[in-house]
Protein backbone atom coordinates (compact mmCIF):
# COMPACT_ATOMS: atom_id res chain seq x y z
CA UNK A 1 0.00 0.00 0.00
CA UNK A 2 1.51 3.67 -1.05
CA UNK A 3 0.49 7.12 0.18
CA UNK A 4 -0.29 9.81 -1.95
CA UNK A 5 -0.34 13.29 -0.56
CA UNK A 6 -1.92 16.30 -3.13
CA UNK A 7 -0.74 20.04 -2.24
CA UNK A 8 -3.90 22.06 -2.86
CA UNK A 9 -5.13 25.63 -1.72
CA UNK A 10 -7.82 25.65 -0.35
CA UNK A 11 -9.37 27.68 2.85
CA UNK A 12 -8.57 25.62 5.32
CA UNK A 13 -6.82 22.79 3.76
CA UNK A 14 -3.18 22.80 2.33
CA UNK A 15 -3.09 19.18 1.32
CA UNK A 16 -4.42 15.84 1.31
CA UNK A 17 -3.64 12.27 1.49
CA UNK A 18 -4.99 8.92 1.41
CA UNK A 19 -3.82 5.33 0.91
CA UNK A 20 -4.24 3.05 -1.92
CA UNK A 21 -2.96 -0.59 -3.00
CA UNK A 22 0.35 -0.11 -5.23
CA UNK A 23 -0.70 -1.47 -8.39
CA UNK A 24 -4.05 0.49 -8.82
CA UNK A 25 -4.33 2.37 -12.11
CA UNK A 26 -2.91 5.50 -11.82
CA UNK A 27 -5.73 6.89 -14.59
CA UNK A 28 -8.69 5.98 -11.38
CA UNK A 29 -6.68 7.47 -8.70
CA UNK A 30 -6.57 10.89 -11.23
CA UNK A 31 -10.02 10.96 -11.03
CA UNK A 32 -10.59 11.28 -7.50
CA UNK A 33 -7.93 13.62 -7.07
CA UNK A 34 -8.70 16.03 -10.38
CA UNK A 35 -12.68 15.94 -8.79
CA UNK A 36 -11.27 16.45 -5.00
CA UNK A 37 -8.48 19.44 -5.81
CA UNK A 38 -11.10 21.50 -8.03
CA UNK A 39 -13.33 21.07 -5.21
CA UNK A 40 -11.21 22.57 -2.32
CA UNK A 41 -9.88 25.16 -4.15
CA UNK A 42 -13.11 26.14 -5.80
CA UNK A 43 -13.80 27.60 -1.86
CA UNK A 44 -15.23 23.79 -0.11
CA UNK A 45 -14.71 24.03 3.65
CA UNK A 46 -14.47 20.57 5.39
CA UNK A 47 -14.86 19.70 9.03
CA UNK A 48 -13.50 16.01 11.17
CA UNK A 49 -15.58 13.70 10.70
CA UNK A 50 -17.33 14.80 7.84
CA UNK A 51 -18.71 12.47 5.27
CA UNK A 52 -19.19 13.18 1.36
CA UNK A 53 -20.27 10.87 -1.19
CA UNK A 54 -18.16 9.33 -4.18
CA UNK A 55 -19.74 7.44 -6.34
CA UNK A 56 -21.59 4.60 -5.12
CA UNK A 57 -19.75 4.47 -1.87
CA UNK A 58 -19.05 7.86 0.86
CA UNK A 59 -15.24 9.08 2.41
CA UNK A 60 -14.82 9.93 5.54
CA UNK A 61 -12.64 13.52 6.70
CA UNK A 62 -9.98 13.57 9.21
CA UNK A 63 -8.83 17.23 9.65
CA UNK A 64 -5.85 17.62 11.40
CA UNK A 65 -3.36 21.06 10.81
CA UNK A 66 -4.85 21.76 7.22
CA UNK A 67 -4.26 18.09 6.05
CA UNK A 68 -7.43 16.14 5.26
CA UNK A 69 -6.39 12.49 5.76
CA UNK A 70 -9.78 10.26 3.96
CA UNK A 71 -10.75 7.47 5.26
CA UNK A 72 -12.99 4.93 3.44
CA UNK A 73 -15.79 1.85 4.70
CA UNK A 74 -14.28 -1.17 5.28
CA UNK A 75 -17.12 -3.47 3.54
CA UNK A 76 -17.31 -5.90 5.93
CA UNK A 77 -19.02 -4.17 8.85
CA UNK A 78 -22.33 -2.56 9.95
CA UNK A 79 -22.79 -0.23 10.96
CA UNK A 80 -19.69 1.56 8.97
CA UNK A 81 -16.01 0.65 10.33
CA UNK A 82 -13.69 2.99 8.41
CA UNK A 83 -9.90 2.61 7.16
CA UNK A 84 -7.06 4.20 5.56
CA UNK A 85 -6.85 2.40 2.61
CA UNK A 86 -9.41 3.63 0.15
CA UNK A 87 -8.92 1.13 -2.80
CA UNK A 88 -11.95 -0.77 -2.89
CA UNK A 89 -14.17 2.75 -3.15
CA UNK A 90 -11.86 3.77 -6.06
CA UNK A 91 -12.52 -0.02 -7.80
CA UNK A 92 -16.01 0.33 -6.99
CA UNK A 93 -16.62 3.62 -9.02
CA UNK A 94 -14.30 2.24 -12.03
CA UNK A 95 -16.68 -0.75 -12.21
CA UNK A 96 -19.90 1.12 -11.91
CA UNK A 97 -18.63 2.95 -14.92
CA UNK A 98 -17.43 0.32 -16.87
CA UNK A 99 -19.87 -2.25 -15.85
CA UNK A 100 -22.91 -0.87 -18.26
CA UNK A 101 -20.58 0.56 -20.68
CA UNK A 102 -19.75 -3.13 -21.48
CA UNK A 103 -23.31 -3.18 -23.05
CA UNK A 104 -23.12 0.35 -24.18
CA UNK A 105 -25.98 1.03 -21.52
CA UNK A 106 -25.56 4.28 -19.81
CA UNK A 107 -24.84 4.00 -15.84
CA UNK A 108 -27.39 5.05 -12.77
CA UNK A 109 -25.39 5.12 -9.80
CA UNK A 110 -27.35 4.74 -6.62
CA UNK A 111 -26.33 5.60 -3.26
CA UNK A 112 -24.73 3.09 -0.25
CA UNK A 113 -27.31 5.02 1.59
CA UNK A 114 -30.33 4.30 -0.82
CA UNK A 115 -32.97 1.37 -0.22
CA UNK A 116 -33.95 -1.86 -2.14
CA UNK A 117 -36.70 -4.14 -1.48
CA UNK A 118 -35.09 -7.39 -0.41
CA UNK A 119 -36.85 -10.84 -0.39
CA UNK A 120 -35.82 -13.86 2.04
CA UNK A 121 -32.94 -16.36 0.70
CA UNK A 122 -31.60 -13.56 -1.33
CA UNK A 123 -28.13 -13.86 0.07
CA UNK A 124 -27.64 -17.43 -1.78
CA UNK A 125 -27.82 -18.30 -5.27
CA UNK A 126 -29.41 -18.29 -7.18
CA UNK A 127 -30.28 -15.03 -7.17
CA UNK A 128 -32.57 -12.37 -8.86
CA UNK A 129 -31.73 -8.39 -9.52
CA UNK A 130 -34.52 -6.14 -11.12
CA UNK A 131 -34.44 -2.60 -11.55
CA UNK A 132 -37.12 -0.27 -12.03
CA UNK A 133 -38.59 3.04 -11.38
CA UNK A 134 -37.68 4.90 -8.51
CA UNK A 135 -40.54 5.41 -6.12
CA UNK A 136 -41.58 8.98 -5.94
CA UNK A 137 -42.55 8.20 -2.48
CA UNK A 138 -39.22 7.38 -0.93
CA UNK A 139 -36.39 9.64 -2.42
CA UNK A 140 -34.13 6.68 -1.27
CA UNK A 141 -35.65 4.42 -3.03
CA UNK A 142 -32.67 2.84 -5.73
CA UNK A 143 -35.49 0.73 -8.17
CA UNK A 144 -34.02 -2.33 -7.17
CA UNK A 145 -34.95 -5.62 -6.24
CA UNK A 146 -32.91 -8.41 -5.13
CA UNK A 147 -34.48 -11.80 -4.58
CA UNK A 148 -33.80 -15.53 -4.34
CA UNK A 149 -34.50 -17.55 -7.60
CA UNK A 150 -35.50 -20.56 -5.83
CA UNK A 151 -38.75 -22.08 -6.79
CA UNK A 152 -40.00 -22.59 -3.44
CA UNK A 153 -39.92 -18.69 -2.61
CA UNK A 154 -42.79 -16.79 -3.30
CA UNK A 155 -41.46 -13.18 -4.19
CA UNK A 156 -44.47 -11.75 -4.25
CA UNK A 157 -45.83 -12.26 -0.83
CA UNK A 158 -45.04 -9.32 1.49
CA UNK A 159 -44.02 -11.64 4.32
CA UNK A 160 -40.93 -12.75 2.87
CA UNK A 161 -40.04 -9.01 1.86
CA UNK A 162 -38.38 -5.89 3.19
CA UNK A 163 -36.34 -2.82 2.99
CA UNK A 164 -32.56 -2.60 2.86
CA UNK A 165 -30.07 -0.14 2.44
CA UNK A 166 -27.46 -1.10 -0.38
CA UNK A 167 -24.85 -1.30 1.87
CA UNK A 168 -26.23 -4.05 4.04
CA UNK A 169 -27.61 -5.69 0.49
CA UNK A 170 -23.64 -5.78 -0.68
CA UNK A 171 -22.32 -7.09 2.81
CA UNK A 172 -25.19 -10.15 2.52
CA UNK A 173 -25.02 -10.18 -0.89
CA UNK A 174 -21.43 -9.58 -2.33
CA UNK A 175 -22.17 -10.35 -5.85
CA UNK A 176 -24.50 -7.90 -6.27
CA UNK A 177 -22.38 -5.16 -6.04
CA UNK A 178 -20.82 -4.79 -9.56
CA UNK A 179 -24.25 -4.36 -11.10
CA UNK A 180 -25.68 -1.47 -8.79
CA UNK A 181 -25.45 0.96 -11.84
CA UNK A 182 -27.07 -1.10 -14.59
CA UNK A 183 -30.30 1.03 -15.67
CA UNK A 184 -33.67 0.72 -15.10
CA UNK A 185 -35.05 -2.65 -16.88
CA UNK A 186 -32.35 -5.04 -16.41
CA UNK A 187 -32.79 -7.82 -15.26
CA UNK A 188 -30.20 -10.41 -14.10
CA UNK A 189 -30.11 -13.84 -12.80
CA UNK A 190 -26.95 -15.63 -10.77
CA UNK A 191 -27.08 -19.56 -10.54
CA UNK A 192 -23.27 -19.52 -10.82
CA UNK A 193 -20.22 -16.99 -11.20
CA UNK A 194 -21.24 -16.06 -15.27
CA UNK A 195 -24.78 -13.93 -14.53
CA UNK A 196 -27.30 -14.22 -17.45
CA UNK A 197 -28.58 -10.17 -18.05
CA UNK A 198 -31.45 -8.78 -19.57
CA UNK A 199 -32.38 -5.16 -20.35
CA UNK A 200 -35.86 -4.58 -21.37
CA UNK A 201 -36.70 -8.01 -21.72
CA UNK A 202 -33.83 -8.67 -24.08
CA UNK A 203 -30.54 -11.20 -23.68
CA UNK A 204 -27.50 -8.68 -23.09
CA UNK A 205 -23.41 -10.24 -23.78
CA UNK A 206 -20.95 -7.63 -22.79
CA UNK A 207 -19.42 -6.59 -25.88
CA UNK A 208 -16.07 -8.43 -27.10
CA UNK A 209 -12.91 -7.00 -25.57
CA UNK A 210 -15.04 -5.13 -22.39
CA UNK A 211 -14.47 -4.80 -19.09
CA UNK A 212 -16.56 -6.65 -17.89
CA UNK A 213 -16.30 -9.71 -21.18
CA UNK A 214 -12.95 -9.74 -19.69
CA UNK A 215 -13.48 -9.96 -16.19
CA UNK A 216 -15.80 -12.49 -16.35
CA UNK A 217 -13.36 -14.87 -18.50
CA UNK A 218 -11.04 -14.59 -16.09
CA UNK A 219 -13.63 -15.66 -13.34
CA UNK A 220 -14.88 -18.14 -15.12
């Protein structure tokens, strides 16, 4: 793991730093820290213990003597355990970019925060995701569904359904996590590591040579 440490000027920060795994791609890292210097020095004022939202995923201030030191989730812990090493949020945002570009869909990046109706067994394949509308009701609502795709589980009666945040969805659920940002009306189905996606009713491949044709080759 490396440090990087930006200069910036901004009103009450003179630089920043964060930790990331050495062989990251430099071109990811640039865009956190070409978003995060324009923002301080356009006039942003941050506080300890502050929390801002990146992507999918939130960072987490530590102000000490101008330097803001971020700090990211750990993924494995509710509620929200947070460490130095801010890799996985960085890989997280690169997927939910390249993940529906791979079908030259355009991306819809929920919150960690945001809900999704939930139904019971969903945390074993095989598994169900559907997205649709978000509710005008609940302006945390993300569209999606995540079910199990067992035969015996009804996912339709309210009794086996309820309300989770993303976050807890991805630490039951890891699988799911890649596929957040897929548009309303896809639909995809996990009874082993290769998923089987459909966008408006239709069979999706990732296009030849993707990111995510490639990653699932390799996982395969």
């Amino acid at each position: 793991m490396k440090q990087i440490q930006i200069p910036v000027n901004g009103d009450n920060i003179s630089r920043y730093e964060f930790y990331i795994e050495e062989e990251f791609p430099n071109a990811i890292i640039t865009w956190l820290t070409d978003w995060l210097t324009k923002y301080i020095e356009s006039g942003a004022k941050f506080s300890n213990g502050q929390i801002f939202q990146y992507g999918w995923s939130v960072l987490q201030c530590q102000l000490q003597n101008n330097c803001l030191r971020l700090l990211a989730p750990d993924f494995q812990s509710m509620p929200i355990e947070w460490i130095p090493n801010i890799t996985k949020v960085l890989h997280i945002l690169m997927e939910h970019k390249y993940v529906p570009e791979s079908f030259e869909l355009d991306m819809d990046v929920p919150s960690l925060e945001d809900t999704a109706v939930v139904g019971r067994g969903f945390e074993e394949l095989p598994t169900i995701m559907v997205r649709s509308s978000r509710s005008e009701n609940n302006p945390q609502d993300s569209g999606w569904f995540v079910g199990s795709f067992r035969e015996d589980i009804d996912n339709n009666d309210p009794s086996n359904l309820e309300l989770m945040t993303l976050y807890e969805v991805v630490l039951c659920a890891p699988h799911t996590l890649r596929y957040l940002s897929m548009p309303q009306g896809t639909q995809i189905v996990f009874e082993s590591n290769s998923p089987v996606i459909f966008f408006d009713e239709q069979l999706l491949n990732p296009k030849a040579g993707s990111y995510l044709a490639n990653k699932l080759a390799l996982e395969s």
